[in-house]
Protein backbone atom coordinates (compact mmCIF):
# COMPACT_ATOMS: atom_id res chain seq x y z
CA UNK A 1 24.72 93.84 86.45
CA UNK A 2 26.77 92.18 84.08
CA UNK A 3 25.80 91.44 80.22
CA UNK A 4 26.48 88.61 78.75
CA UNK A 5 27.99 90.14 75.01
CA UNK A 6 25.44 89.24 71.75
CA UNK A 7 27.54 86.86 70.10
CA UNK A 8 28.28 84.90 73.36
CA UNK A 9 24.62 84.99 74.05
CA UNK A 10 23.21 83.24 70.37
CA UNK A 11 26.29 81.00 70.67
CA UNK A 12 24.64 79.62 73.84
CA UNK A 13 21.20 79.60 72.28
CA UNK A 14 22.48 77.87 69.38
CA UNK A 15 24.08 75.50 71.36
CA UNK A 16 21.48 74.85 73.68
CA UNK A 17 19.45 74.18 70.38
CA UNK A 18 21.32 71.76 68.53
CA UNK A 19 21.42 69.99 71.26
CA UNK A 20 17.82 69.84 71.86
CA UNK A 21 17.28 68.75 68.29
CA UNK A 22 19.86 65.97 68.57
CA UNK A 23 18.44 64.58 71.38
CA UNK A 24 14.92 64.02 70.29
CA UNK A 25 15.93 62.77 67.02
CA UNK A 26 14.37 59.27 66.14
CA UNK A 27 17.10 56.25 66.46
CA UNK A 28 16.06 54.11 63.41
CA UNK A 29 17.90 51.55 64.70
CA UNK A 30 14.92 51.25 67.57
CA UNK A 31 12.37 50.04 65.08
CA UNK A 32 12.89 47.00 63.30
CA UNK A 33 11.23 46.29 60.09
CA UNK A 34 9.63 42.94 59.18
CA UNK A 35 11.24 40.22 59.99
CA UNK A 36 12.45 37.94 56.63
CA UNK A 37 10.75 35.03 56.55
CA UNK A 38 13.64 31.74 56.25
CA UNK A 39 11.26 29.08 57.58
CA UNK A 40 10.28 26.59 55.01
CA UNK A 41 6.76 25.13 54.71
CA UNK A 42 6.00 21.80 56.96
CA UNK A 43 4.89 18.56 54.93
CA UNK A 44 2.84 16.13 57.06
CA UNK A 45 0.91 13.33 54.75
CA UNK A 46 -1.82 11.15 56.86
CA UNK A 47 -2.11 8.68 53.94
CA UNK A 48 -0.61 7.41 52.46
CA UNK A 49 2.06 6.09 54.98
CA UNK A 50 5.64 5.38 53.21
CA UNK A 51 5.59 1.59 52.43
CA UNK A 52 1.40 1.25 52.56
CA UNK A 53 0.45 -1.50 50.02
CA UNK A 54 -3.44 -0.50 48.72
CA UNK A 55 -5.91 -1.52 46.28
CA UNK A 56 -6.64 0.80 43.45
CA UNK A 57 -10.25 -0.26 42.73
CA UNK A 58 -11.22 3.15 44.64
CA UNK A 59 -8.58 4.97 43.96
CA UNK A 60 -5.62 6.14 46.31
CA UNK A 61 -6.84 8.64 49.32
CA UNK A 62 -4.39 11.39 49.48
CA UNK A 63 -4.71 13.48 52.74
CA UNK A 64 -2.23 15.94 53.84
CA UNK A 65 -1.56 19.05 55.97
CA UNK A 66 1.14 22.13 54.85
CA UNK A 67 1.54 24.37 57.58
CA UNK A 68 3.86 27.38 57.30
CA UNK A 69 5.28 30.12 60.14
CA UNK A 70 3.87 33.35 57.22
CA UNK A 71 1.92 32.04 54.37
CA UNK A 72 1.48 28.72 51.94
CA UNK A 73 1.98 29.73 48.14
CA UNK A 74 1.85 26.37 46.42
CA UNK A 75 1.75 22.71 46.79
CA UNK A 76 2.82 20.62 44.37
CA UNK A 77 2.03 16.73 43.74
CA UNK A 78 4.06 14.44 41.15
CA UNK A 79 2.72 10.98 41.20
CA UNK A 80 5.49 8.57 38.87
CA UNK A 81 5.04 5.09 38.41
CA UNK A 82 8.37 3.77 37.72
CA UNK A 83 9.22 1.43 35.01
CA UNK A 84 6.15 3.08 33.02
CA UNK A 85 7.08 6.36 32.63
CA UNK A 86 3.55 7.52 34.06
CA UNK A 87 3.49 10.56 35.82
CA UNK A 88 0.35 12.23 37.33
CA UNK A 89 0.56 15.95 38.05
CA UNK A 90 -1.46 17.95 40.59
CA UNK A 91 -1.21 21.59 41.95
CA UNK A 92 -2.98 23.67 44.59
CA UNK A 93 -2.23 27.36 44.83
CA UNK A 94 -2.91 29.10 47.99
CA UNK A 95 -2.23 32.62 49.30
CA UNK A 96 -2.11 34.15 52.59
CA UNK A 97 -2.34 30.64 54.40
CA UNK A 98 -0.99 29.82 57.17
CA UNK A 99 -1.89 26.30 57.04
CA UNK A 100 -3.49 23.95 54.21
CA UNK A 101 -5.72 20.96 55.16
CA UNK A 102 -6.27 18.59 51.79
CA UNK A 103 -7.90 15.71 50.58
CA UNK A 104 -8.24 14.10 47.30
CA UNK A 105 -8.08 10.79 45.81
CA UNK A 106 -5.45 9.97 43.36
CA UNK A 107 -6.75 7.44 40.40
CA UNK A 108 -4.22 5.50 39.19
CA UNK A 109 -6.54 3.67 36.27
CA UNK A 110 -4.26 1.08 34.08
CA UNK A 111 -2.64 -0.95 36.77
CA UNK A 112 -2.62 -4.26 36.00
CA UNK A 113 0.01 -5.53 38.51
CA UNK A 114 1.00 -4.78 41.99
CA UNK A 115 2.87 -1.81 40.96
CA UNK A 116 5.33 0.90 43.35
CA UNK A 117 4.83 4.40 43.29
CA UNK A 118 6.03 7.14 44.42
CA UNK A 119 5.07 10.22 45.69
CA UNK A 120 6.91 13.74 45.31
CA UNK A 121 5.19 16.74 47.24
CA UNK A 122 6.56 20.12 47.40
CA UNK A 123 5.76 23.02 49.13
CA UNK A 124 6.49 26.49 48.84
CA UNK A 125 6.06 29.48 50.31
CA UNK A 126 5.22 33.65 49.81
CA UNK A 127 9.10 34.02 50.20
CA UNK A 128 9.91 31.18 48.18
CA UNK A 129 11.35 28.79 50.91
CA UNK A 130 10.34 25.07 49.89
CA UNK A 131 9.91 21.72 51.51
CA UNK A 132 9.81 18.07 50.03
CA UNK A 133 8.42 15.30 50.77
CA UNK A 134 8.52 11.80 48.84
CA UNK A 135 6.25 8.95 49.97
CA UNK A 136 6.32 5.69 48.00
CA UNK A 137 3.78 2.85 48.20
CA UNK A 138 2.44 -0.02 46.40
CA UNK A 139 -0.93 -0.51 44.74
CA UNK A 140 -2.35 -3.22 43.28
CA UNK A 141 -5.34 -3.63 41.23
């Protein structure tokens, strides 16, 4: 019978070792991580349309939906009336939605003549992508 010499012998074992390790070692490269988010928010405004002519006695109905692939963060309205200077502000700040359903009516008090306005929405999401929208109508009183 021949023997295999000692250092021959853990050479092999060592061998056969590191190669064992090596091959069950994880490949990080096989699990992503979470995918960046790069889509912006979706604006879609039911009313008003773009060009809608409407009577302020009631007030303006504003109804809109923000839908987003991750989350909605913030939606936020700027109603100017140019030649006046008047601005109307509005905000709604939502987390952790995927999609925003809204309605509100806008007053627009102090019209005395038909009168354009316009409509600036923007949205923005968790990762900070944004969307605008501007809609711009006439009311009278």
């Amino acid at each position: 019978m021949t023997s295999i010499p000692l250092l021959q012998k853990n050479t092999v074992l060592l061998t056969l070792f590191i190669i064992s390790i090596t091959a069950c070692k994880k490949d990080d490269k096989s699990t992503p991580g979470p995918t960046p988010d790069t889509s912006a928010p979706v604006i879609t405004v039911y009313s008003p349309n773009d060009g809608d002519t409407l009577s302020i006695s009631t007030g303006v109905a504003l109804s809109y939906r923000i839908t987003d692939n991750m989350s909605v963060r913030i939606v936020e309205f700027l109603t100017t009336i140019p030649g006046t200077g008047d601005t109307i502000n509005y905000s709604v700040e939502q987390h952790n939605a995927v999609f925003l359903n809204q309605s509100t009516t806008l007053s627009l008090s102090g019209v005395s003549i038909s009168t354009p306005v316009q409509l600036s929405i923007k949205a923005s999401d968790e990762a900070g992508n944004t969307a605008n929208k501007q809609i711009t109508f006439q009311v009278i009183p």
